[in-house]
Protein backbone atom coordinates (compact mmCIF):
# COMPACT_ATOMS: atom_id res chain seq x y z
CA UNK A 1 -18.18 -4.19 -18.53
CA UNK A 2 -14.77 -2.74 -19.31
CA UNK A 3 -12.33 -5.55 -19.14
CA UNK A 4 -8.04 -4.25 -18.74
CA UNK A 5 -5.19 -6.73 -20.25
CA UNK A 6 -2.35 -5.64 -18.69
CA UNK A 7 0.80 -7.31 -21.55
CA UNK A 8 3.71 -5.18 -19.74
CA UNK A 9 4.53 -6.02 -16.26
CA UNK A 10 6.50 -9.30 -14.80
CA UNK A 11 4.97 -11.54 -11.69
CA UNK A 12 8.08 -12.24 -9.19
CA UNK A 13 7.92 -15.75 -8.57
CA UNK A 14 9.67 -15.73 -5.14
CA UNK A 15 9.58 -18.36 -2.38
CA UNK A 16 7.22 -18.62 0.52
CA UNK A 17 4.03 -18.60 -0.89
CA UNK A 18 1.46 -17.72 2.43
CA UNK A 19 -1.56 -20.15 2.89
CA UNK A 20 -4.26 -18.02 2.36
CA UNK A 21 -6.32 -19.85 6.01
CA UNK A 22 -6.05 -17.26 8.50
CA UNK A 23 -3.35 -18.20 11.55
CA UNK A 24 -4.64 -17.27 14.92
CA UNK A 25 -1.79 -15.73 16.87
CA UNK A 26 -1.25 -14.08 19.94
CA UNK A 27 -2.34 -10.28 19.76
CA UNK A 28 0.29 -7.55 19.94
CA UNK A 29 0.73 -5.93 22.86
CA UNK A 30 1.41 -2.70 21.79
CA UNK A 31 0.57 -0.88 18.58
CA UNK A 32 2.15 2.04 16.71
CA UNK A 33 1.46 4.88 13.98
CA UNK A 34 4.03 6.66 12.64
CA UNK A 35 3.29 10.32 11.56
CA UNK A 36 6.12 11.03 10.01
CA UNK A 37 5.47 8.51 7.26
CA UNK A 38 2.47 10.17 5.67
CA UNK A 39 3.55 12.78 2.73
CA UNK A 40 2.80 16.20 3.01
CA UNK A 41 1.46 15.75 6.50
CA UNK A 42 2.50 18.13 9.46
CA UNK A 43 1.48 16.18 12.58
CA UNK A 44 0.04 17.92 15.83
CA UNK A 45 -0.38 15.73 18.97
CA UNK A 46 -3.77 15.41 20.56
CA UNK A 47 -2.37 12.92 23.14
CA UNK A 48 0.56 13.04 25.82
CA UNK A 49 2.43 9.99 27.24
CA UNK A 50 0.21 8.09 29.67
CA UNK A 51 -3.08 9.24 28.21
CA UNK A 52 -5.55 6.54 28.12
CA UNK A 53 -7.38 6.44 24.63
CA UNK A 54 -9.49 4.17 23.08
CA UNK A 55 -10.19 2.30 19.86
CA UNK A 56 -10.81 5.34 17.19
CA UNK A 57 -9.61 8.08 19.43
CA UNK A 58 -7.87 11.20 17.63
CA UNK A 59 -3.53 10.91 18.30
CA UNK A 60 -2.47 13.73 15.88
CA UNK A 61 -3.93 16.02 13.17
CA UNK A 62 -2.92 17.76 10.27
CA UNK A 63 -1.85 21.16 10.41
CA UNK A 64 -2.81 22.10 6.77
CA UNK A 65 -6.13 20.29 7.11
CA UNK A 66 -6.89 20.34 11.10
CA UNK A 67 -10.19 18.17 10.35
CA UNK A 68 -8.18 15.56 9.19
CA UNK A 69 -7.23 13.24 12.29
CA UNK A 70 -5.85 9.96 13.19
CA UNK A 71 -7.30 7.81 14.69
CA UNK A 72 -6.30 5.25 17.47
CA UNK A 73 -6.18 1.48 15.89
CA UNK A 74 -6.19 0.28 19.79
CA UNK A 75 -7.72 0.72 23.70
CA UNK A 76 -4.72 1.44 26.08
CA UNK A 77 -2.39 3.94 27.66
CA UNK A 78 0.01 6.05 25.47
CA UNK A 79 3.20 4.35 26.40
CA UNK A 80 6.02 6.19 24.38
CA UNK A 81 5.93 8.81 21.96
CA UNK A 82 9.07 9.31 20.06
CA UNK A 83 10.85 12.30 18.41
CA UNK A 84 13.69 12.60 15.89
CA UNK A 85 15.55 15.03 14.34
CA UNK A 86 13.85 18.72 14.28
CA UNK A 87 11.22 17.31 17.07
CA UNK A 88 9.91 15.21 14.19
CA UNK A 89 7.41 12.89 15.32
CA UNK A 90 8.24 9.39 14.37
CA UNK A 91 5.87 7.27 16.72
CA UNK A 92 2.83 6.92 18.97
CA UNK A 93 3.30 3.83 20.72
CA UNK A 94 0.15 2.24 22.70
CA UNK A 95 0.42 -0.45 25.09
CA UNK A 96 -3.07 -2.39 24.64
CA UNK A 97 -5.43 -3.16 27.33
CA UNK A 98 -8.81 -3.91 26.59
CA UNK A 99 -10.89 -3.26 23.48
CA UNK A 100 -13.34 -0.58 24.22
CA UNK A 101 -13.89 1.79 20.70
CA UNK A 102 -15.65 5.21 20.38
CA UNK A 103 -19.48 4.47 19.59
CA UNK A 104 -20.86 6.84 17.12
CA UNK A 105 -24.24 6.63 14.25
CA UNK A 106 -25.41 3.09 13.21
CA UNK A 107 -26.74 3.76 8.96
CA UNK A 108 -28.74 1.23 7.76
CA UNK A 109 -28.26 0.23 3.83
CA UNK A 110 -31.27 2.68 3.20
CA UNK A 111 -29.87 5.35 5.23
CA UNK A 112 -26.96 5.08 3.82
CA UNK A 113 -28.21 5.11 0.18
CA UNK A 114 -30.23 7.97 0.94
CA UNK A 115 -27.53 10.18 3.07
CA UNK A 116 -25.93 13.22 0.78
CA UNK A 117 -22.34 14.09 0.92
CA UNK A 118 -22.15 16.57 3.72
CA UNK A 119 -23.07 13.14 6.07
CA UNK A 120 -20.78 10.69 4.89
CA UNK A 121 -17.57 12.81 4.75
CA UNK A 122 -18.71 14.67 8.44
CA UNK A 123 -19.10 10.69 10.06
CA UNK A 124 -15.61 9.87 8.51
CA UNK A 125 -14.12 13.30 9.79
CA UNK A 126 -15.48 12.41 13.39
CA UNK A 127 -14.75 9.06 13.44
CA UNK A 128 -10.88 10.01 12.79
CA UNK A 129 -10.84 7.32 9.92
CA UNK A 130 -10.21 10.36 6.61
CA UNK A 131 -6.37 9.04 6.50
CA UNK A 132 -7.75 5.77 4.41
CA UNK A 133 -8.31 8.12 1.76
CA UNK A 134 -5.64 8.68 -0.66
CA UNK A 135 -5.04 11.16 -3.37
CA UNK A 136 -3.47 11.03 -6.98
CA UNK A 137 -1.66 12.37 -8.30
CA UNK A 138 1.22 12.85 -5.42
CA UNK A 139 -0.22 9.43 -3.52
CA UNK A 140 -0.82 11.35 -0.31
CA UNK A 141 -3.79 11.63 2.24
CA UNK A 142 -6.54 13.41 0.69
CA UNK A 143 -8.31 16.62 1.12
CA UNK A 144 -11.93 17.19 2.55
CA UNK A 145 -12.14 19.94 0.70
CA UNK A 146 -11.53 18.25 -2.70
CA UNK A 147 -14.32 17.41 -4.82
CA UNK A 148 -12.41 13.98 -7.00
CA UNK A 149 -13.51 13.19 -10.14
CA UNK A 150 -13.89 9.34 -9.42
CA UNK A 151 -12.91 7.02 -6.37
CA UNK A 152 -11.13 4.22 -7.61
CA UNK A 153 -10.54 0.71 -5.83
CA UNK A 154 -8.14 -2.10 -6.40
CA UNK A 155 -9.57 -5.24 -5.48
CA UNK A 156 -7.01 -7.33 -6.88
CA UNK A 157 -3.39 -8.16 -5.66
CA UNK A 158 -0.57 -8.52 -7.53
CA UNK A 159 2.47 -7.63 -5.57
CA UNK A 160 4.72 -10.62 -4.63
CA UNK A 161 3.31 -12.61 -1.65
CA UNK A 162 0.24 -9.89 -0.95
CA UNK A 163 -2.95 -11.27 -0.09
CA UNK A 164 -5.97 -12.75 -2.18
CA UNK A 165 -8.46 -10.43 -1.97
CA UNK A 166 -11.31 -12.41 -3.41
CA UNK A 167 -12.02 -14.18 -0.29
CA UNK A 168 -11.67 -11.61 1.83
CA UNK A 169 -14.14 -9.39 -0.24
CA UNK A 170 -16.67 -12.42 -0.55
CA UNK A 171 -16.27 -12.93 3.44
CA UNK A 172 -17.09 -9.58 4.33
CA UNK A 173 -19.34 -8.69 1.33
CA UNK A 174 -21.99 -6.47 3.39
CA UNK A 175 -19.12 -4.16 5.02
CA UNK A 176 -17.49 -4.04 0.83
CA UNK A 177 -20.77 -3.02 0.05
CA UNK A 178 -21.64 -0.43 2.62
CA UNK A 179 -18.16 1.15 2.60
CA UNK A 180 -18.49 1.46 -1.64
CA UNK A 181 -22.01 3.14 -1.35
CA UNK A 182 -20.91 5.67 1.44
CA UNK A 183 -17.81 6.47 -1.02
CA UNK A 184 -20.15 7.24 -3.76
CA UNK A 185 -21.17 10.38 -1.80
CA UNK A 186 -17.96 11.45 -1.95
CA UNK A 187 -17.99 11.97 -5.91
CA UNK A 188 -20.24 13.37 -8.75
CA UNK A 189 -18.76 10.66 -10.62
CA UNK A 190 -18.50 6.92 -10.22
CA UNK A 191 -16.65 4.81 -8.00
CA UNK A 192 -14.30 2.36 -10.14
CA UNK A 193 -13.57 -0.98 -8.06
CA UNK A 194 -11.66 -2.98 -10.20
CA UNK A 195 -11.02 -6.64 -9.60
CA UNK A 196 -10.22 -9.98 -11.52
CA UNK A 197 -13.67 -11.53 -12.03
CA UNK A 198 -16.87 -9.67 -12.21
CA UNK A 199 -18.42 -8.96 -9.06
CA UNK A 200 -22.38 -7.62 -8.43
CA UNK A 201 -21.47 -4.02 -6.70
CA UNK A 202 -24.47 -1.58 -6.37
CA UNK A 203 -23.55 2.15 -6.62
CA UNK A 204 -20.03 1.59 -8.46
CA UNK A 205 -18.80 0.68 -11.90
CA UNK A 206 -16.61 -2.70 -12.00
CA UNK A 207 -14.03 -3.97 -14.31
CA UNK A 208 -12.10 -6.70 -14.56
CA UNK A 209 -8.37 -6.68 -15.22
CA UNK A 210 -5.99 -9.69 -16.21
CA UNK A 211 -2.30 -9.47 -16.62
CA UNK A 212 1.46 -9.40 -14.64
CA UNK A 213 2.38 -7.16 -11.73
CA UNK A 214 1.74 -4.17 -11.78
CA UNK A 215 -2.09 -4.74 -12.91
CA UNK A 216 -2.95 -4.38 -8.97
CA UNK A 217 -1.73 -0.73 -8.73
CA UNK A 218 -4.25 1.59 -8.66
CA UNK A 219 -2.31 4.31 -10.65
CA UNK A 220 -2.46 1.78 -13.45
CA UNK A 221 -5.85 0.96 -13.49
CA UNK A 222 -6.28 4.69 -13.49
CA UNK A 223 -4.02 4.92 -16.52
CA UNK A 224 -5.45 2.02 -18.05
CA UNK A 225 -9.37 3.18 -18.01
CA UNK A 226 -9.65 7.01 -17.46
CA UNK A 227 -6.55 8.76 -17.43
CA UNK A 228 -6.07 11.72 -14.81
CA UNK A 229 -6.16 15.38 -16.68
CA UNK A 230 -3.85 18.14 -15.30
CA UNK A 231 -5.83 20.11 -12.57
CA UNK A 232 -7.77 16.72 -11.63
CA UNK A 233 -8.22 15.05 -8.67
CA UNK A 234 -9.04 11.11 -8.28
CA UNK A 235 -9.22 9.12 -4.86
CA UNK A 236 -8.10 5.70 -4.38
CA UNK A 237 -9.09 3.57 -0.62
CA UNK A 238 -7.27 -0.10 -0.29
CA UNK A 239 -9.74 -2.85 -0.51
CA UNK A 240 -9.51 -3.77 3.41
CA UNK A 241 -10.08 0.23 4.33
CA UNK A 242 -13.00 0.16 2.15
CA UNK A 243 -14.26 -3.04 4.23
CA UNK A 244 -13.02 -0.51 7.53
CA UNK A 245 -15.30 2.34 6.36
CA UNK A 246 -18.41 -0.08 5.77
CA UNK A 247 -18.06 -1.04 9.33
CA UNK A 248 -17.83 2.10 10.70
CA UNK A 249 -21.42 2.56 9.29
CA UNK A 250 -23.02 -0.65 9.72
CA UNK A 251 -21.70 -0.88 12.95
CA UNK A 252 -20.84 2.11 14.09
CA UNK A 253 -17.26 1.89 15.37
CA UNK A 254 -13.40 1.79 13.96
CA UNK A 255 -12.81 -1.92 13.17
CA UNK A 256 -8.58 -1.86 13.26
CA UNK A 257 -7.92 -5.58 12.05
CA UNK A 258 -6.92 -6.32 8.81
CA UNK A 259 -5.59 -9.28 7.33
CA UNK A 260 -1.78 -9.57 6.75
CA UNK A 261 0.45 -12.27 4.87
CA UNK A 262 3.54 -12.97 6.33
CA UNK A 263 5.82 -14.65 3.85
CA UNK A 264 9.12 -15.03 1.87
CA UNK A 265 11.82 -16.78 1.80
CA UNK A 266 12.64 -16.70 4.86
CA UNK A 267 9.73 -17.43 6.78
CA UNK A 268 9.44 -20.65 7.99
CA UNK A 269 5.91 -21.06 8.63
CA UNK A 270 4.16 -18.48 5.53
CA UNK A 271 0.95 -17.68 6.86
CA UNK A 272 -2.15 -14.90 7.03
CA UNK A 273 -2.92 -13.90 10.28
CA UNK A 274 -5.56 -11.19 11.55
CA UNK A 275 -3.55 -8.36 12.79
CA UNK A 276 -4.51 -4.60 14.17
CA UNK A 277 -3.30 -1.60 11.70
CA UNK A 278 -0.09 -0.76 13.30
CA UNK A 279 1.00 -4.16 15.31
CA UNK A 280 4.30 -5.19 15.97
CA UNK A 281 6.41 -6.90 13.78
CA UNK A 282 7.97 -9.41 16.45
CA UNK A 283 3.97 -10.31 17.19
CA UNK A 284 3.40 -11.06 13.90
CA UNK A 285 6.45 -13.26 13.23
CA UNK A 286 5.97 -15.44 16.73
CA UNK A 287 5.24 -18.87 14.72
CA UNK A 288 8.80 -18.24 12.31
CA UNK A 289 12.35 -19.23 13.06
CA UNK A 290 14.40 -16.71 12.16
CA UNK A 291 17.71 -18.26 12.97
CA UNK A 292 18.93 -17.48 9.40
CA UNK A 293 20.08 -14.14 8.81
CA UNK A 294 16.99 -13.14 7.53
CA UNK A 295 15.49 -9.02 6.66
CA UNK A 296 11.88 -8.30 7.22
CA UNK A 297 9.86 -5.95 5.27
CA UNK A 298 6.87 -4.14 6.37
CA UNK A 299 4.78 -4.18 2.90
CA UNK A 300 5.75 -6.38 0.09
CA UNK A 301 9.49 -6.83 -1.66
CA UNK A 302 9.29 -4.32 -4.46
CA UNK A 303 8.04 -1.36 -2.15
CA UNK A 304 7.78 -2.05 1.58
CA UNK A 305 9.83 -0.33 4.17
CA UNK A 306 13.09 -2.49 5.65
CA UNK A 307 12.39 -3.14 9.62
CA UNK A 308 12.84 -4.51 12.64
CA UNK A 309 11.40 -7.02 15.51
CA UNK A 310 10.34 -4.08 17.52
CA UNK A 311 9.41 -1.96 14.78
CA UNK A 312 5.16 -1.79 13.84
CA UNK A 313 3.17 -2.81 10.91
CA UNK A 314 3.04 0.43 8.53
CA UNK A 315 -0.74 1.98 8.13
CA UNK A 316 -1.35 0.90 4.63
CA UNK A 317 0.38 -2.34 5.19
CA UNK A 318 -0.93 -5.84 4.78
CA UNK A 319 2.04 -8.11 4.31
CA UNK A 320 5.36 -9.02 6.19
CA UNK A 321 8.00 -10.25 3.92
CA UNK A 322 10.89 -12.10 5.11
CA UNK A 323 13.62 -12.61 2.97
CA UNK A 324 17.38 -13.61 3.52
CA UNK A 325 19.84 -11.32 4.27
CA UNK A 326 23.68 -11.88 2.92
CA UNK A 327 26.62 -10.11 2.12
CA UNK A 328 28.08 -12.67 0.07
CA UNK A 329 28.91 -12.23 -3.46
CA UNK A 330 30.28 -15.26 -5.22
CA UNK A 331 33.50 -14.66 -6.94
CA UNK A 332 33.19 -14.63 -10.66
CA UNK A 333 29.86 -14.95 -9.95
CA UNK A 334 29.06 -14.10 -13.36
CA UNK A 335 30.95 -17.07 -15.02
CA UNK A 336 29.29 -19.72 -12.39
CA UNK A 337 27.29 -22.45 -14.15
CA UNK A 338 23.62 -21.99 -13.99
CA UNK A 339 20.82 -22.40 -16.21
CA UNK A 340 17.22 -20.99 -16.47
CA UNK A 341 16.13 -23.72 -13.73
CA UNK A 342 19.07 -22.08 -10.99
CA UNK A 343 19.13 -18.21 -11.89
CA UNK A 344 17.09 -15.54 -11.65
CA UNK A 345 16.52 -13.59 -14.14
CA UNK A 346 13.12 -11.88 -16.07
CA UNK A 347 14.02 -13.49 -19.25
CA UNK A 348 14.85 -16.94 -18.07
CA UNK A 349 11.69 -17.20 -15.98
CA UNK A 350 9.63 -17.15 -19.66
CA UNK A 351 11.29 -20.12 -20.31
CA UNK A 352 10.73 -22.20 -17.17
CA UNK A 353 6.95 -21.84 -17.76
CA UNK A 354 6.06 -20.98 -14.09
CA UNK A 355 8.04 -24.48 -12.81
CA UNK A 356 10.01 -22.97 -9.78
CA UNK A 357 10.08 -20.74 -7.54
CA UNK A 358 12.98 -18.70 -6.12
CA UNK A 359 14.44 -18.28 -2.85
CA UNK A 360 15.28 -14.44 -3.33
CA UNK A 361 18.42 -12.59 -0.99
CA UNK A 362 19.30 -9.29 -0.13
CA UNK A 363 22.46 -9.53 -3.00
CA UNK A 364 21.61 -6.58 -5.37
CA UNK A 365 24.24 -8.40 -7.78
CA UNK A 366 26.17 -5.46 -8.72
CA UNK A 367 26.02 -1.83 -7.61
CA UNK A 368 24.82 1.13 -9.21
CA UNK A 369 26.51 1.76 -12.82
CA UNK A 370 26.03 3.73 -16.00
CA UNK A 371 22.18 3.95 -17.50
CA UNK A 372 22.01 1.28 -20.07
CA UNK A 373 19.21 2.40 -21.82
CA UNK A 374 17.77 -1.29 -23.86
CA UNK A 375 13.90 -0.99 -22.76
CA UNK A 376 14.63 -2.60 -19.16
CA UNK A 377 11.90 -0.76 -17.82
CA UNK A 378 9.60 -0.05 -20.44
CA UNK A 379 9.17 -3.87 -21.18
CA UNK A 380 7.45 -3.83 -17.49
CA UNK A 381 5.88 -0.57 -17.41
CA UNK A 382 2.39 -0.85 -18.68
CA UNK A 383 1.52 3.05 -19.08
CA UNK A 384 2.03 5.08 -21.82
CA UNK A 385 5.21 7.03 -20.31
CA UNK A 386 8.69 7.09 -21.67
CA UNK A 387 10.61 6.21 -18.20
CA UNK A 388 14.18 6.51 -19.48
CA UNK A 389 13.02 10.69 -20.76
CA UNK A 390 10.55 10.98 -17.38
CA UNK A 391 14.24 9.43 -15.92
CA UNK A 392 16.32 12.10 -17.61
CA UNK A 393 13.73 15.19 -17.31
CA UNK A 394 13.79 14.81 -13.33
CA UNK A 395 17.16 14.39 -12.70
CA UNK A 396 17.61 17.61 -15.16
CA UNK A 397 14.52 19.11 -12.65
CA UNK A 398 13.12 20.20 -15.82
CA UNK A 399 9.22 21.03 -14.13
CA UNK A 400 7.41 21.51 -18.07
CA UNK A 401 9.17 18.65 -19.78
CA UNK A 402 8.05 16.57 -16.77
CA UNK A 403 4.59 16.99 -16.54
CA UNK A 404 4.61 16.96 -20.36
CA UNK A 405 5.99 13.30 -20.09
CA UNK A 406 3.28 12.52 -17.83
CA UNK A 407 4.87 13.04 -14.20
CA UNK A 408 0.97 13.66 -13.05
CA UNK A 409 0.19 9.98 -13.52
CA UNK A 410 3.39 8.64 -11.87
CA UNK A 411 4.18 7.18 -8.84
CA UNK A 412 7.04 5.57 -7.43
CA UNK A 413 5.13 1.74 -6.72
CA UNK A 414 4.13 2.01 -10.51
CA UNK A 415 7.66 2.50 -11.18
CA UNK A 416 8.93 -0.43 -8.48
CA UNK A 417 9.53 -3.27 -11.30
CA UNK A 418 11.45 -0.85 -13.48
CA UNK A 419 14.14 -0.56 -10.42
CA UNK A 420 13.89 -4.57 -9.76
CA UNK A 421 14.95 -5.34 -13.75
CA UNK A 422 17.40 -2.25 -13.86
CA UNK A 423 20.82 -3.87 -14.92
CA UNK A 424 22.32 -0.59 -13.93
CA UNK A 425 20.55 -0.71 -10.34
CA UNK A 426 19.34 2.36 -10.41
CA UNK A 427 16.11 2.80 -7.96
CA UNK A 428 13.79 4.14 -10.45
CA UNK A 429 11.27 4.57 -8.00
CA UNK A 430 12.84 6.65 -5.96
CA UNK A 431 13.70 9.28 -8.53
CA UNK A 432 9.85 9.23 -9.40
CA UNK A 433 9.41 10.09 -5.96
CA UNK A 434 11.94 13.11 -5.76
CA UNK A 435 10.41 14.56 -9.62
CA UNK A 436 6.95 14.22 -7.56
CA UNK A 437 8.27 16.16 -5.14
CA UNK A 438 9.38 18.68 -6.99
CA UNK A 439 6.37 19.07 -9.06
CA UNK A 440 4.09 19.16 -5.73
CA UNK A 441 6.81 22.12 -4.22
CA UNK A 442 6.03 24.02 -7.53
CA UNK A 443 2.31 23.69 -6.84
């Protein structure tokens, strides 16, 4: 068994740790997907306002890929659907009444072992459930039509305050099962679930992995064990989708809950509670006082999306972060007494041997200033990349000297610690994401 030590990386150690007990709270009222959050996607509505739809029903399609629909994560009437700028579709909002779901085929473990591609990927495509499938490079929803080299799964954690996925795996170790051997279909080669112990898995190779965020990402377990080639194509599912797509097998029917952490700072109450993809943030939050200026995140701190109360869990989301919000910056902040026991920094949390923990703020402590180039980000970048020259090339939108510096392998969560230890606060991660971009406009 292939076993990853991840040296490079940094773990955040930020306040409000969530118990890792599921919460029972009250179940959101309405739900939400937001089209216009998925790359490369051009949404088409299936669904008007006032529609009545029902657990795994299509909302919108893809216009590139018009087999490739979304499905709906709750029973109810289509309350609101919202438009921006350019009749850009930014939600489907359903109110939730009741919890009827779309029946389809039952597999049993045999049938499933014995089913051939054109099966699997059909029952995904009519269940409306293909959007849990993700492609690198680019980090976008996958084609149909693609034939990837391997299927990789993370099935450890190690963003700040993100859920153990140990127990949940062990807890629903049938579905896990069931939604690995259906993915196997999907390849000629293997399905790579990678976690932090061993685990018995039929129909997928396992390794283990040990080290600092950002050993959880997918892209660097990818880098780490089989690197992707130029003109290759791997898939990557999130442990909890995998557990979705075993159900839909086993049991015939979209499952929509997933686990979620809410945590930080800020939260008063850090918790896990059982949520449906796409709930609302104020129904998640019901058992925290948010008195204190306080910012939630849908996802974790490095990565997720800034929101609001009324604003809905994101699809591939399965945390709530809460941290505190200020606008305050200390005068001569710089020359305040402190020691490695009352600031934050990378350095001085080496020396405090994992003793505290730290109630993290909105203050970026500076704003952005002139690249100072002293390994900042390649001290936690575990890949074999030069960031500052990747940096330089995209900004330059030189398209050859970036996918000689290894642009294919990138993406911007990979890149997320690199913008959190940046003493010239430059978001590092974002600039992977526009030389992505590029390269995917190029074709």
């Amino acid at each position: 068994m292939n076993h990853i030590i991840i040296r490079k990386g940094h773990d955040i150690r930020i306040a409000g740790v969530p118990s890792q007990e599921v919460t029972s709270v009250p179940g959101s009222e309405t739900v939400a997907i937001s089209p216009k959050t998925f790359r490369g996607v051009k949404p088409k509505l299936l669904v008007n306002e006032g529609d009545t739809v029902q657990i795994g029903s299509p909302l919108f399609f893809d216009k590139a890929k018009p087999n490739v629909k979304w499905a709906s994560p709750a029973n109810g009437t289509v309350k609101t659907i919202q438009f921006g700028a350019r009749r850009i579709i930014e939600k489907i909002e359903i109110k939730v009444d009741g919890s009827e779901s779309i029946q389809g085929q039952v597999f049993t473990s045999e049938q499933l072992t014995s089913a051939n591609r054109t099966t699997i990927l059909n029952r995904i495509l009519e269940a409306n459930l293909f959007p849990l499938i993700r492609q690198r490079p680019f980090n976008k929803v996958a084609n149909p039509n693609d034939f990837p080299r391997d299927i990789f799964i993370s099935a450890v954690n190690t963003a700040p305050l993100s859920i153990d996925l140990d127990p949940v795996i062990e807890s629903e170790k049938a579905a896990f099962q069931a939604g690995v051997t259906a993915l196997s279909k999907l390849t000629d080669g293997n399905v790579v679930v990678t976690s932090k112990k061993a685990m018995e898995l039929q129909h997928a190779e396992v390794q283990t992995i040990s080290g600092p965020h950002p050993a959880g990402n997918v892209g660097i377990q990818i880098h780490q064990s089989k690197p992707i080639k130029p003109g290759e194509i791997i898939w990557s599912v999130n442990a909890q989708h995998v557990i979705t797509l075993g159900k839909l097998f086993l049991n015939g029917s979209y499952s929509p809950d997933i686990l979620v952490t809410i945590a930080g700072p800020g939260a008063t109450n850090p918790q896990t509670v059982s949520a449906k993809v796409g709930a609302r943030i104020g129904s998640l939050i019901l058992n925290q006082d948010l008195s204190e200026p306080t910012r939630l995140i849908s996802g974790n701190v490095l990565t997720g999306q800034t929101v609001e109360v009324d604003n809905f869990l994101g699809f591939y989301d399965s945390s709530v972060s809460i941290v505190l919000d200020t606008v305050d910056r200390p005068f001569m902040g710089m020359l305040a007494v402190g020691n490695s026991k009352s600031k934050y920094s990378i350095t001085n949390t080496f020396l405090t041997f994992g003793e505290k923990l730290f109630n993290f703020n909105t203050a970026q402590n500076g704003e952005l200033r002139a690249m100072v180039p002293i390994n900042a980000w390649e001290n936690v970048l575990p890949m074999d990349v030069y960031p500052n020259a990747l940096y330089r090339a995209i900004l330059a939108q030189d398209i050859e000297e970036m996918e000689q510096l290894g642009m294919l392998e990138c993406d911007d969560e990979d890149f997320a610690l690199c913008s959190f230890s940046c003493p010239s606060k430059i978001d590092v991660g974002k600039v992977i994401r526009d030389g992505l971009n590029m390269l995917e406009a190029e074709g």
